[in-house]
PDB file of N, CA and C in Angstrom:
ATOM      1  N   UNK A   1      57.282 122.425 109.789  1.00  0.00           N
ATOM      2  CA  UNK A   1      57.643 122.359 108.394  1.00  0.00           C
ATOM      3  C   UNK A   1      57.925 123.761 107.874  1.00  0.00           C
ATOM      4  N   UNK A   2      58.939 124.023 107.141  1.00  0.00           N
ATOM      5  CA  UNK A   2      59.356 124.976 106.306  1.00  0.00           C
ATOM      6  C   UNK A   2      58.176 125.445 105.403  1.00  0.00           C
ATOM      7  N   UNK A   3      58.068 126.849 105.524  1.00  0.00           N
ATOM      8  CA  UNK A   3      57.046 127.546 104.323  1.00  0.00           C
ATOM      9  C   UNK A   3      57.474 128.401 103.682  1.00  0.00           C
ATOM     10  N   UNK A   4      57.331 128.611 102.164  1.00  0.00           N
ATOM     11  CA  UNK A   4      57.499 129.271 101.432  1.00  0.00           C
ATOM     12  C   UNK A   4      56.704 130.515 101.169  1.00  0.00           C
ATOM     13  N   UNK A   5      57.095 131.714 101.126  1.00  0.00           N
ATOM     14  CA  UNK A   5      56.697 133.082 101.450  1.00  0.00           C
ATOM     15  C   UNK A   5      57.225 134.137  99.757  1.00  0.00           C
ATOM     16  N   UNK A   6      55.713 133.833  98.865  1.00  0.00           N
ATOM     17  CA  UNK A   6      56.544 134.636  97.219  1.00  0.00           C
ATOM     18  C   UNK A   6      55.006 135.871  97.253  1.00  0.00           C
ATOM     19  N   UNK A   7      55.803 136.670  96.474  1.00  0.00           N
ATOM     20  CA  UNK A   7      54.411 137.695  96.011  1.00  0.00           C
ATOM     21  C   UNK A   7      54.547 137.388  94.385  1.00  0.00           C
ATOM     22  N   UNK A   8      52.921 137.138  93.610  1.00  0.00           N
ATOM     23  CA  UNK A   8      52.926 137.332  92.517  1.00  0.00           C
ATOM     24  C   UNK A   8      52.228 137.634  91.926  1.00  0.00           C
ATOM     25  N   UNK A   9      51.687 138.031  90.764  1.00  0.00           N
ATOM     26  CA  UNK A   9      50.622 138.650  89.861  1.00  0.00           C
ATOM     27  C   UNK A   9      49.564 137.148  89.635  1.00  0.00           C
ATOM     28  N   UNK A  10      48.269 136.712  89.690  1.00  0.00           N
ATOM     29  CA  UNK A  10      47.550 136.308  89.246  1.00  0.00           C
ATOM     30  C   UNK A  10      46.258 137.039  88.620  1.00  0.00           C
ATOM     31  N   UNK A  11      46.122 136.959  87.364  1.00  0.00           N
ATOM     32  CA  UNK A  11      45.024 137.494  86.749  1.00  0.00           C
ATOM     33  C   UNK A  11      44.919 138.457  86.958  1.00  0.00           C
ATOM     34  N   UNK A  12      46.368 139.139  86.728  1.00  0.00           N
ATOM     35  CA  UNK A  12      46.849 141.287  86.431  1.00  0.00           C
ATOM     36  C   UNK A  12      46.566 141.348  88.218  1.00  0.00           C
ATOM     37  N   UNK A  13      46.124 140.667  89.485  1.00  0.00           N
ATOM     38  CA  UNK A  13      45.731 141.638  90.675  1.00  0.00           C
ATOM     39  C   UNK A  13      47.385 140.619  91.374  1.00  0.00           C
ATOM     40  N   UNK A  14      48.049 141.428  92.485  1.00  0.00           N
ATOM     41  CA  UNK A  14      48.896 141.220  93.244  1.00  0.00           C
ATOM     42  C   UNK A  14      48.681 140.447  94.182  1.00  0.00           C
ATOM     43  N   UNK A  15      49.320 138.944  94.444  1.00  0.00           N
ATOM     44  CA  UNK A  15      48.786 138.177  95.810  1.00  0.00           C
ATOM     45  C   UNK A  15      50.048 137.719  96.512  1.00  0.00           C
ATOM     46  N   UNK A  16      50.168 137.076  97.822  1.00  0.00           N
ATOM     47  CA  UNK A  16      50.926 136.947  98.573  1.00  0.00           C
ATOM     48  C   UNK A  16      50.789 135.515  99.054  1.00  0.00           C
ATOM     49  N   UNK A  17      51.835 134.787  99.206  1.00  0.00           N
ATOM     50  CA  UNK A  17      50.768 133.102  99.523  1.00  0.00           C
ATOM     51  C   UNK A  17      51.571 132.881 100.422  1.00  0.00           C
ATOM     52  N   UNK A  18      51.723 132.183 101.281  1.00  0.00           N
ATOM     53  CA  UNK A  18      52.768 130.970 102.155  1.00  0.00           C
ATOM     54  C   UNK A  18      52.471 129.944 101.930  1.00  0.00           C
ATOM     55  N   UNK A  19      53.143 128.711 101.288  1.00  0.00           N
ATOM     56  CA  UNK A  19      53.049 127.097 101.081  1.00  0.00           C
ATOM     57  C   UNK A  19      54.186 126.151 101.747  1.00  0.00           C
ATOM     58  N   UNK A  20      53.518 124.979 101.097  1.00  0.00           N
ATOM     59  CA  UNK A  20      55.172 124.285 101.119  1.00  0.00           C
ATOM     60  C   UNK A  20      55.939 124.278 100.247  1.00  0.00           C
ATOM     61  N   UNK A  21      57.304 124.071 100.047  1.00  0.00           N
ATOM     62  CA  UNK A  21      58.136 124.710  98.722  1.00  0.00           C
ATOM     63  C   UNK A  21      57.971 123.596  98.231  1.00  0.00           C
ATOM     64  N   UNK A  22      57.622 122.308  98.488  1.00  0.00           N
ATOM     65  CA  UNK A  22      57.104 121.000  97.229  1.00  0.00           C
ATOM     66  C   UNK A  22      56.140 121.103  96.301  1.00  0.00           C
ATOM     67  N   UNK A  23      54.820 121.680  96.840  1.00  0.00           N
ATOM     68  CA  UNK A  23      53.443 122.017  95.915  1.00  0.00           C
ATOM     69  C   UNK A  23      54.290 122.715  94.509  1.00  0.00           C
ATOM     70  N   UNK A  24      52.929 122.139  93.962  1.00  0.00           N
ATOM     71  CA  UNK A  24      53.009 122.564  92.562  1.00  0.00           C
ATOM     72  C   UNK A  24      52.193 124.076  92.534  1.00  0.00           C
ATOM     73  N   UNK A  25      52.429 124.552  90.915  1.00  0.00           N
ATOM     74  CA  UNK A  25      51.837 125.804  90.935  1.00  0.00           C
ATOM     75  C   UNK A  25      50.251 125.093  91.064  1.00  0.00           C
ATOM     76  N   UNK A  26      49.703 124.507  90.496  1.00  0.00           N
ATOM     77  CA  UNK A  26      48.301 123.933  90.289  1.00  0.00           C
ATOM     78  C   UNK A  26      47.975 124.137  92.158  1.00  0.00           C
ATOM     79  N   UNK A  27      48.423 123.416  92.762  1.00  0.00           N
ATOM     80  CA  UNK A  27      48.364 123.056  94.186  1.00  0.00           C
ATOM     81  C   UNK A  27      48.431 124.305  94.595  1.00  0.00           C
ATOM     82  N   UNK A  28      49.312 125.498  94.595  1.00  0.00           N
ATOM     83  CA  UNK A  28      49.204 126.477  95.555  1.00  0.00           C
ATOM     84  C   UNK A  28      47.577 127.590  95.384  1.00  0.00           C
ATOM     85  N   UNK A  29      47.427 127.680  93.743  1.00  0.00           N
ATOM     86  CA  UNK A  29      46.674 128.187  93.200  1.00  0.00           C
ATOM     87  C   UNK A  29      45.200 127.798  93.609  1.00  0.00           C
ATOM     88  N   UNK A  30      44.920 126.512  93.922  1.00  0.00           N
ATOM     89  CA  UNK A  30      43.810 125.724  94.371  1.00  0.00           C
ATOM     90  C   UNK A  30      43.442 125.602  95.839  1.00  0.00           C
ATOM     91  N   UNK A  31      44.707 125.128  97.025  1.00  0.00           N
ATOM     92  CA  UNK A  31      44.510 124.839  98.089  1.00  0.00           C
ATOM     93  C   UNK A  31      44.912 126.292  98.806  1.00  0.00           C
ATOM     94  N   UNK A  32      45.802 127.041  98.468  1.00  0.00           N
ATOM     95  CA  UNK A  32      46.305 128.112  99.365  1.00  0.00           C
ATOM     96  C   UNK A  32      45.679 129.532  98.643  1.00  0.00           C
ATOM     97  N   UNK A  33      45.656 129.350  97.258  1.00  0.00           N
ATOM     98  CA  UNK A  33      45.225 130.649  96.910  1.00  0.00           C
ATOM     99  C   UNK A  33      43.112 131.074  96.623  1.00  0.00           C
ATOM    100  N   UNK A  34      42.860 129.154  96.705  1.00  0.00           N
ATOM    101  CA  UNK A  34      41.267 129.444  96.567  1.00  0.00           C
ATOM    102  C   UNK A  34      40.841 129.391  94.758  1.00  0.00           C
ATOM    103  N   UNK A  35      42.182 129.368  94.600  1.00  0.00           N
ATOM    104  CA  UNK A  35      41.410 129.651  92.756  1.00  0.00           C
ATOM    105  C   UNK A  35      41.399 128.412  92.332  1.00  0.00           C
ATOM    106  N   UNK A  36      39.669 127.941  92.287  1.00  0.00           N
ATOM    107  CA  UNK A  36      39.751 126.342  91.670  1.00  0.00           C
ATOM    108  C   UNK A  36      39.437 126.452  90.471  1.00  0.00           C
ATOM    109  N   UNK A  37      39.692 127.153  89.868  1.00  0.00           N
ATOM    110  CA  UNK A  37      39.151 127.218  88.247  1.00  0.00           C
ATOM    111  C   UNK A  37      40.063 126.520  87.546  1.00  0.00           C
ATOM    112  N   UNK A  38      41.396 126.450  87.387  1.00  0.00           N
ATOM    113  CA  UNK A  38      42.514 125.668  86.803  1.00  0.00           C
ATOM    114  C   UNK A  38      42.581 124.126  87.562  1.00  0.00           C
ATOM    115  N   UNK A  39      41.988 123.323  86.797  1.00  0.00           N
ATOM    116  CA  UNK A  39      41.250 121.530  86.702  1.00  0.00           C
ATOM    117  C   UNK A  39      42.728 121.107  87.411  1.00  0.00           C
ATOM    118  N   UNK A  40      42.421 120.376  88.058  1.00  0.00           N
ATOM    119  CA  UNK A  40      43.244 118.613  88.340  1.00  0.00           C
ATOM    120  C   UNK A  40      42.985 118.329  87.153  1.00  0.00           C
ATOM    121  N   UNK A  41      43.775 117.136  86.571  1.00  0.00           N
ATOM    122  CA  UNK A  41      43.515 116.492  85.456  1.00  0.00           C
ATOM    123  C   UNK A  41      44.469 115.056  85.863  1.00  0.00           C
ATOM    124  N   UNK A  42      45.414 114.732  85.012  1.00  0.00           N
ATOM    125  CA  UNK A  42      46.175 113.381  85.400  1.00  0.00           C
ATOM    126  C   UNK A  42      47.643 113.937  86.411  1.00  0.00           C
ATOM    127  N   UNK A  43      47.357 115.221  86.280  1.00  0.00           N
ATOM    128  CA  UNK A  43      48.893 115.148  87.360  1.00  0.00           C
ATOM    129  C   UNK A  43      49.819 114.266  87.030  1.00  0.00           C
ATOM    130  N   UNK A  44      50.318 114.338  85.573  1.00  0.00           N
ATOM    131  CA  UNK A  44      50.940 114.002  84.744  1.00  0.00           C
ATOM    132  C   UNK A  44      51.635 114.736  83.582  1.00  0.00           C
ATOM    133  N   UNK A  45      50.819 116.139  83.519  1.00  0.00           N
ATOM    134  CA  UNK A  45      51.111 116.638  82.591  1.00  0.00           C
ATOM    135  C   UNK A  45      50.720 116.069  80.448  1.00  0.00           C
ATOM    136  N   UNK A  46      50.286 115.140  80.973  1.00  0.00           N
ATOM    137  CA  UNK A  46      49.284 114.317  80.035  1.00  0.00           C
ATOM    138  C   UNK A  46      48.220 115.387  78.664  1.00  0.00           C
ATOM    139  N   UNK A  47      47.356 115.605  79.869  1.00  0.00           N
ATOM    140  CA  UNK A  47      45.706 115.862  79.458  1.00  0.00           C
ATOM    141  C   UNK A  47      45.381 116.991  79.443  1.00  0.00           C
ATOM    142  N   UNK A  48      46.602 118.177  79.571  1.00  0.00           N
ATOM    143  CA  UNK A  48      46.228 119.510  79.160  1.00  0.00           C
ATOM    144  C   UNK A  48      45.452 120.755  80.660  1.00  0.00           C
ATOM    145  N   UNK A  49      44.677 119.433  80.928  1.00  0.00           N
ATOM    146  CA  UNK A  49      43.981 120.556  82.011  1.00  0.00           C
ATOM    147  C   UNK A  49      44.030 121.796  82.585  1.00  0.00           C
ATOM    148  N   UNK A  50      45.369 121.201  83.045  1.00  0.00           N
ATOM    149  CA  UNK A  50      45.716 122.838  83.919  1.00  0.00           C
ATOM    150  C   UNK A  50      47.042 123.155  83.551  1.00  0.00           C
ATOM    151  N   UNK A  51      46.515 123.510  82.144  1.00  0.00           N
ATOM    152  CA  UNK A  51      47.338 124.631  81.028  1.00  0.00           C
ATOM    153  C   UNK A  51      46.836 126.187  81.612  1.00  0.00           C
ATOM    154  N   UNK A  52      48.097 127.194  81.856  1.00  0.00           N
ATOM    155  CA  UNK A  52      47.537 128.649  81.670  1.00  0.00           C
ATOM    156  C   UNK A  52      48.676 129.103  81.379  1.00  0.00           C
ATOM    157  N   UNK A  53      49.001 130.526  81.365  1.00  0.00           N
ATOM    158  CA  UNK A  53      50.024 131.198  81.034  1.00  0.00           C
ATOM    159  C   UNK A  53      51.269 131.654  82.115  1.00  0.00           C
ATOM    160  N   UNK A  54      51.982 131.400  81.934  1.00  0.00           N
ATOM    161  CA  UNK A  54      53.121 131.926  83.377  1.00  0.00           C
ATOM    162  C   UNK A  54      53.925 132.754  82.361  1.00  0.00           C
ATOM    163  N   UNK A  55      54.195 133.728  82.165  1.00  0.00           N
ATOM    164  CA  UNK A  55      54.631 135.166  81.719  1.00  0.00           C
ATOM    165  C   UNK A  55      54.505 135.059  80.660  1.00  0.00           C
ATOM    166  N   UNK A  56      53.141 135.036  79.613  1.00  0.00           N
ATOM    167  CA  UNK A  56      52.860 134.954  78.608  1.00  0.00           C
ATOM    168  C   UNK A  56      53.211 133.728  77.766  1.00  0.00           C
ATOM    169  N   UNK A  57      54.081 132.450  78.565  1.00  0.00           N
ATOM    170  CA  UNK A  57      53.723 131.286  77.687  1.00  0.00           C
ATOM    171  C   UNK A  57      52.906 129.910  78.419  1.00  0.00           C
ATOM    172  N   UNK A  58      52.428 128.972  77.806  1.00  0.00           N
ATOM    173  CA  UNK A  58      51.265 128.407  78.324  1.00  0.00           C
ATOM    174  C   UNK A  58      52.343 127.519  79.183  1.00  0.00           C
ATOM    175  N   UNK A  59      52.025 126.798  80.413  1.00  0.00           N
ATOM    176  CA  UNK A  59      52.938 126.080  80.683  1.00  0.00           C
ATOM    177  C   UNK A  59      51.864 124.614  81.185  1.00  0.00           C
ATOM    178  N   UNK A  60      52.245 123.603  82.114  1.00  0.00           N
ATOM    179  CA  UNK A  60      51.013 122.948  82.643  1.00  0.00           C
ATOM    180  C   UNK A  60      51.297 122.631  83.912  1.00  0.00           C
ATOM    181  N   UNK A  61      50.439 123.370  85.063  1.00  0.00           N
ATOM    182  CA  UNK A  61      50.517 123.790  86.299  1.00  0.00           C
ATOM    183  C   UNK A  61      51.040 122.496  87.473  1.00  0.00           C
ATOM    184  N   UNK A  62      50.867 121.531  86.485  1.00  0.00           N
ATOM    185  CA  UNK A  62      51.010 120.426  87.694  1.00  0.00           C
ATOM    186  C   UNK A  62      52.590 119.979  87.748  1.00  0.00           C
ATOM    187  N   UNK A  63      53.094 120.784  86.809  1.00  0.00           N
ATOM    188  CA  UNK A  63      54.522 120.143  86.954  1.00  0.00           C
ATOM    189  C   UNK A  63      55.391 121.420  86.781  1.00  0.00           C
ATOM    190  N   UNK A  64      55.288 122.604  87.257  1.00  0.00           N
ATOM    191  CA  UNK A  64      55.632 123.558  87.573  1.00  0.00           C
ATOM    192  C   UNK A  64      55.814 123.969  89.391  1.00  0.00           C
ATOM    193  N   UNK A  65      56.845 124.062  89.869  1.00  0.00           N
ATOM    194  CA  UNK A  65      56.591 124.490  91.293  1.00  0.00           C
ATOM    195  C   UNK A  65      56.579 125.551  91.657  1.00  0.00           C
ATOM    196  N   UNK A  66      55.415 126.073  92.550  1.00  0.00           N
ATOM    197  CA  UNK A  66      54.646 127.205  93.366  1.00  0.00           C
ATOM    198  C   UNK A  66      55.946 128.192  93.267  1.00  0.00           C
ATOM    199  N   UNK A  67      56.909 127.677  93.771  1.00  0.00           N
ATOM    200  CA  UNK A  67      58.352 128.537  94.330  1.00  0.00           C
ATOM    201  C   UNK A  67      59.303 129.079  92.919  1.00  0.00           C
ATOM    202  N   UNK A  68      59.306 128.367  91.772  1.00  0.00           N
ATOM    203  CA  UNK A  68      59.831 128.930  90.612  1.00  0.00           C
ATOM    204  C   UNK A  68      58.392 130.094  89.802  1.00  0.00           C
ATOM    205  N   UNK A  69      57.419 130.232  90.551  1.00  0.00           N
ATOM    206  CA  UNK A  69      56.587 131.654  90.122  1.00  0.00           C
ATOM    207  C   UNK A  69      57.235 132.875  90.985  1.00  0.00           C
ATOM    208  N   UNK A  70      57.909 132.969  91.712  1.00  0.00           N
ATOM    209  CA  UNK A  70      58.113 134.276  92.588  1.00  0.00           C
ATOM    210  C   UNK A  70      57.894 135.635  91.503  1.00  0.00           C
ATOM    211  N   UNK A  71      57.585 136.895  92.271  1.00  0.00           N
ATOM    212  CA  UNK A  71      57.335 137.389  90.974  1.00  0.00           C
ATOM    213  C   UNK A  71      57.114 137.514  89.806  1.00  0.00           C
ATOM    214  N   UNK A  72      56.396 136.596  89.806  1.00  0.00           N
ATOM    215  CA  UNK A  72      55.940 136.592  87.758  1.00  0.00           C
ATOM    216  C   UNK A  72      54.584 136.807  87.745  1.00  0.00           C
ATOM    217  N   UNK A  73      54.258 136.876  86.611  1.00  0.00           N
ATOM    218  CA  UNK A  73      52.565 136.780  86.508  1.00  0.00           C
ATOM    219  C   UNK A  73      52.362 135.788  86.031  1.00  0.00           C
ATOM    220  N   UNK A  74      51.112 135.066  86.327  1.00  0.00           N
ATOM    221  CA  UNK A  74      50.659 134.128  85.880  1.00  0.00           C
ATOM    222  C   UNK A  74      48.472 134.417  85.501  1.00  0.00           C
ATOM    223  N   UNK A  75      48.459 133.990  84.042  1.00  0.00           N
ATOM    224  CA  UNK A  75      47.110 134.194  83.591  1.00  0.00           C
ATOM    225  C   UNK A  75      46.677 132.527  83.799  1.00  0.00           C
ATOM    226  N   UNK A  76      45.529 132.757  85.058  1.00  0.00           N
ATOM    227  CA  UNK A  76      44.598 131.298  85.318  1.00  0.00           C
ATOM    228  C   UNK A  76      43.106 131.540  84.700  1.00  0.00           C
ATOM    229  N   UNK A  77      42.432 130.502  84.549  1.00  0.00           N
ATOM    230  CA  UNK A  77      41.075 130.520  85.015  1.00  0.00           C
ATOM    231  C   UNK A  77      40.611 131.423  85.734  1.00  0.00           C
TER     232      UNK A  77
END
């Protein structure tokens, strides 16, 4: 399977991930990057949960994909 290879800012420090280019930002942040602080919720985009900031506006992580963060910052949990 094809992997996706981005560098980006989480919480002001610099990280590097490889995924699959389907995952969501929620998903890369949780399973590949370790940061479980930003909730599952309905994976719907519904219930707010995993609201944080992707270049200073709030977005909701589960319906955002891993691969449209390349270089950006993103403020999590």
């Amino acid at each position: 399977m094809r992997r996706t290879h981005l560098a980006l800012s989480v919480n002001g420090e610099p990280a590097e991930v490889s995924f699959a280019p389907y995952k969501t930002l929620l998903e890369v942040l949780r399973e590949d990057l370790g940061l479980t602080g930003t909730k599952h919720g309905c994976e719907l985009g519904e219930c707010g949960a995993c609201t944080m900031q992707l270049i200073g506006k709030a977005v909701l992580s589960c319906l955002v994909l891993g691969i449209e963060c390349a270089g950006r910052s993103i403020q999590a949990i």
